[in-house]
N, C-alpha and C. Protein backbone atom coordinates (compact mmCIF):
# COMPACT_ATOMS: atom_id res chain seq x y z
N UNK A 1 11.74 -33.83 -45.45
CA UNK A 1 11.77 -33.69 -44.01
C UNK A 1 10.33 -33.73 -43.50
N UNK A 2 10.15 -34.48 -42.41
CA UNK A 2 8.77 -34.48 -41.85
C UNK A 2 8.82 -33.81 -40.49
N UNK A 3 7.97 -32.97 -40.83
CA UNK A 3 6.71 -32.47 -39.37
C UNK A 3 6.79 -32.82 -38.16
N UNK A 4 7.70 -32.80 -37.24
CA UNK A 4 7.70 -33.45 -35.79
C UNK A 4 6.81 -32.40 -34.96
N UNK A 5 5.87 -32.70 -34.12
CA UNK A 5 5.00 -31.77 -33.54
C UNK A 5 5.98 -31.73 -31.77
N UNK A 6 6.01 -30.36 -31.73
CA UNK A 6 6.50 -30.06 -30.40
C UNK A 6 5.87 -31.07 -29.14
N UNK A 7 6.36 -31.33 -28.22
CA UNK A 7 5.69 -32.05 -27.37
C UNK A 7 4.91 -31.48 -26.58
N UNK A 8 5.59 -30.52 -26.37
CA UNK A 8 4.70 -29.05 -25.31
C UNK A 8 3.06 -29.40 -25.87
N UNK A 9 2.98 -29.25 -27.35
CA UNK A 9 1.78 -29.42 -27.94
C UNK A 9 0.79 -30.71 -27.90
N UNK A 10 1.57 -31.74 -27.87
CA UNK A 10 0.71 -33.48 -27.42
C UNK A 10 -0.38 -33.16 -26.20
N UNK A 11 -0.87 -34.14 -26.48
CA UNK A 11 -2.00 -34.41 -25.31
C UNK A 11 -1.64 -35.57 -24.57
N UNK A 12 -2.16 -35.35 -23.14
CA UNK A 12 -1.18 -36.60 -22.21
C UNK A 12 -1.16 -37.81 -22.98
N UNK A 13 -2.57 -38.67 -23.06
CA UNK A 13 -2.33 -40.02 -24.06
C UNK A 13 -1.29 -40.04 -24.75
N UNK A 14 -1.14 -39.30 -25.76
CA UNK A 14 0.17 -39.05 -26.68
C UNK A 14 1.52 -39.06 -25.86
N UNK A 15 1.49 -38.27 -24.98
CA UNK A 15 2.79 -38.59 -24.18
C UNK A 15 3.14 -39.89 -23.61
N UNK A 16 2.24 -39.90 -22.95
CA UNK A 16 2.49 -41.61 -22.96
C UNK A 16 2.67 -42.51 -23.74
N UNK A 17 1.73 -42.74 -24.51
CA UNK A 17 2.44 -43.78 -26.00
C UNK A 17 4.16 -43.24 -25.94
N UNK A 18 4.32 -42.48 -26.41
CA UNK A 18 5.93 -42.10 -26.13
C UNK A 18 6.35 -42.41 -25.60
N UNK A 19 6.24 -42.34 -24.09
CA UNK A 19 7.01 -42.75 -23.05
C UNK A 19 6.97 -44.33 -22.81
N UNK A 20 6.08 -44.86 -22.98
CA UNK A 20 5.97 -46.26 -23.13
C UNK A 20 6.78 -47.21 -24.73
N UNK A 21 7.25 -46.33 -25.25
CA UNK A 21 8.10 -46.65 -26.71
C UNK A 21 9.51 -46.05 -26.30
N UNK A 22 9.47 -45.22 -25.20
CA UNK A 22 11.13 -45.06 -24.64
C UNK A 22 11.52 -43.58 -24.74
N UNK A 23 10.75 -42.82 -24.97
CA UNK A 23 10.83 -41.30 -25.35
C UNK A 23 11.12 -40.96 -23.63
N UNK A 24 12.34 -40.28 -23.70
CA UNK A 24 12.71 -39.59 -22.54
C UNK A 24 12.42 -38.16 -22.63
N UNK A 25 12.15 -38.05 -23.80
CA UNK A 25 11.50 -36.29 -24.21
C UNK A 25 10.19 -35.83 -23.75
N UNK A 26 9.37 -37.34 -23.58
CA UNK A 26 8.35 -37.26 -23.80
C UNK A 26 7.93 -37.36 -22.38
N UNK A 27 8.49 -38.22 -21.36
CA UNK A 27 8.84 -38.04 -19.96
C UNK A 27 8.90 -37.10 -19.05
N UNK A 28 9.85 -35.97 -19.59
CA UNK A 28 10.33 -34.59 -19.37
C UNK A 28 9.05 -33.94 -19.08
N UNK A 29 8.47 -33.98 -20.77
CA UNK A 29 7.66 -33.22 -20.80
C UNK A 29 6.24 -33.50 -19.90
N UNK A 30 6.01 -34.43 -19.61
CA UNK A 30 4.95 -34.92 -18.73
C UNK A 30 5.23 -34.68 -17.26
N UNK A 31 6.47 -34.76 -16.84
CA UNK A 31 7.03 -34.54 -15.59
C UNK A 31 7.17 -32.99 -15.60
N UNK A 32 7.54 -32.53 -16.37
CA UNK A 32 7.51 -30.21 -16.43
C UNK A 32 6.20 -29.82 -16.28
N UNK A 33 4.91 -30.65 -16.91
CA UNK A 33 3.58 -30.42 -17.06
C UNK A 33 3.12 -30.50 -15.55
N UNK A 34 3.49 -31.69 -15.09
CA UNK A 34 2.26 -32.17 -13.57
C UNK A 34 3.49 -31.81 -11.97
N UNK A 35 4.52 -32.03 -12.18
CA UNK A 35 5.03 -32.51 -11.13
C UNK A 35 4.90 -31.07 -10.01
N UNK A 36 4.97 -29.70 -10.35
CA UNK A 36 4.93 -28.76 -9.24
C UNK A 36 3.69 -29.14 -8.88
N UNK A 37 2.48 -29.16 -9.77
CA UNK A 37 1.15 -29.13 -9.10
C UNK A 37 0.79 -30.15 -8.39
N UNK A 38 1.26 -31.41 -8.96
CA UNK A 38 1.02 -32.27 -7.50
C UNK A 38 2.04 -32.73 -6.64
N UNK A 39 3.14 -31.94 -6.91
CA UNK A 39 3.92 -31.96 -5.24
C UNK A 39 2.94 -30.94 -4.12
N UNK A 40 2.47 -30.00 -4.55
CA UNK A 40 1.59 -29.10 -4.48
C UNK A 40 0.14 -29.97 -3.46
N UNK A 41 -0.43 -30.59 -4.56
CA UNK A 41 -1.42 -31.19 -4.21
C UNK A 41 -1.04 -32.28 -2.65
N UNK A 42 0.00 -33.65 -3.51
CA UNK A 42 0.73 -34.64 -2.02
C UNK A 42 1.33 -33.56 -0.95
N UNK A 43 1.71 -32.57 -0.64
CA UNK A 43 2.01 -31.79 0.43
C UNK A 43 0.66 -31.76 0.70
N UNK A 44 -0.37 -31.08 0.47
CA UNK A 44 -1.26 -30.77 1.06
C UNK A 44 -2.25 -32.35 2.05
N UNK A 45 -2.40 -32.80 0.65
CA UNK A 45 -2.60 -33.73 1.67
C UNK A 45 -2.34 -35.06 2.17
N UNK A 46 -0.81 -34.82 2.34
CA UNK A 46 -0.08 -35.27 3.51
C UNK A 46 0.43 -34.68 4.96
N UNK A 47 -0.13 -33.57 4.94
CA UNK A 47 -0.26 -32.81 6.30
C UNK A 47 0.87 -32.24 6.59
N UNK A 48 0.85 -31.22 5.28
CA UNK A 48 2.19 -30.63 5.23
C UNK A 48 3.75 -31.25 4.98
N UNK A 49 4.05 -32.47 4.85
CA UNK A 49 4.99 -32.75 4.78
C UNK A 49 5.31 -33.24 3.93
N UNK A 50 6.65 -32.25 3.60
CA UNK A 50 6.79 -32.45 2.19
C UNK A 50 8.16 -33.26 1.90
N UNK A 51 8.61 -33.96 2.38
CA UNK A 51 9.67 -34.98 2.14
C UNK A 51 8.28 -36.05 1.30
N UNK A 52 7.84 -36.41 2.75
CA UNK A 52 6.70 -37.82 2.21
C UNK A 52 5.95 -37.24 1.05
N UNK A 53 5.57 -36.13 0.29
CA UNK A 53 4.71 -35.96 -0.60
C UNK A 53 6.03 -36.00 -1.65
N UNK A 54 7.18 -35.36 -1.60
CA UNK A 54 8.27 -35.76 -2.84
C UNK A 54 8.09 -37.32 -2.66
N UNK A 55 8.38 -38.28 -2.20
CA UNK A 55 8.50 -39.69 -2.00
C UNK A 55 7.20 -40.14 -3.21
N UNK A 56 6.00 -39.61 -2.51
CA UNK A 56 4.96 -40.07 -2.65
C UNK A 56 5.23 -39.73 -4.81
N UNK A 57 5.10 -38.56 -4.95
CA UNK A 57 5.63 -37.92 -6.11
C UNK A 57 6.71 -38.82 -6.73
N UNK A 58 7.44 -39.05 -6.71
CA UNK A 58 8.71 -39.95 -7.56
C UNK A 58 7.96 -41.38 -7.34
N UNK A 59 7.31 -41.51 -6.46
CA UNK A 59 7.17 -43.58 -7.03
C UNK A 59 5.88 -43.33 -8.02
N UNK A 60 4.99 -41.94 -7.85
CA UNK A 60 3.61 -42.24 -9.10
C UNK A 60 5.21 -41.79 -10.48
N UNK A 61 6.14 -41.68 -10.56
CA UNK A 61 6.30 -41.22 -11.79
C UNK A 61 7.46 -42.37 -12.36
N UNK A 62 7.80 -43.14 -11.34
CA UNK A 62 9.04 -44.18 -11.70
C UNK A 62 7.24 -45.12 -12.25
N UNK A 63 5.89 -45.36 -11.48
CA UNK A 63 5.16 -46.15 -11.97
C UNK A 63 5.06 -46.02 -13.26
N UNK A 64 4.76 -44.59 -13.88
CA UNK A 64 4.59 -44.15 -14.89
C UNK A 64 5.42 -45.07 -15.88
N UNK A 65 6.97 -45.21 -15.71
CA UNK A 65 8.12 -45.61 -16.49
C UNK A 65 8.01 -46.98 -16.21
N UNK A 66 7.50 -47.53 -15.23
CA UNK A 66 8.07 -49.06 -15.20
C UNK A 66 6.48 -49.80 -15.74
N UNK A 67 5.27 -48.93 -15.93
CA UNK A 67 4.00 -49.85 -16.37
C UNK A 67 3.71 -49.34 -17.87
């Protein structure tokens, strides 16, 4: 049996290679890592509004999946 290292534990690069080989685990985990803090961040500066900063938020992360 081999050694699978938690993902929690990867470093972004690493997640990506993953996610770019089809890892939906690896997705998750990149999306649990960033996504409060920069809905966080696109609210702020989008001038409070936070529909357009979710918007803004889901197309950097569908980019993520489709490049």
């Amino acid at each position: 049996m081999f050694f699978k290292p938690k993902l929690t534990r990867l470093p972004d690069e690493e997640l990506m290679r993953k996610i770019h080989q089809g890892s939906e685990a690896a997705f998750t985990e990149l999306y649990t890592r960033y996504s409060a803090s920069l809905l966080r961040y696109f609210t702020r500066m989008l001038w409070n509004n936070r529909t357009m900063a979710e918007d803004f938020l889901h197309d950097l992360f569908l980019k993520i999946i489709h490049n």
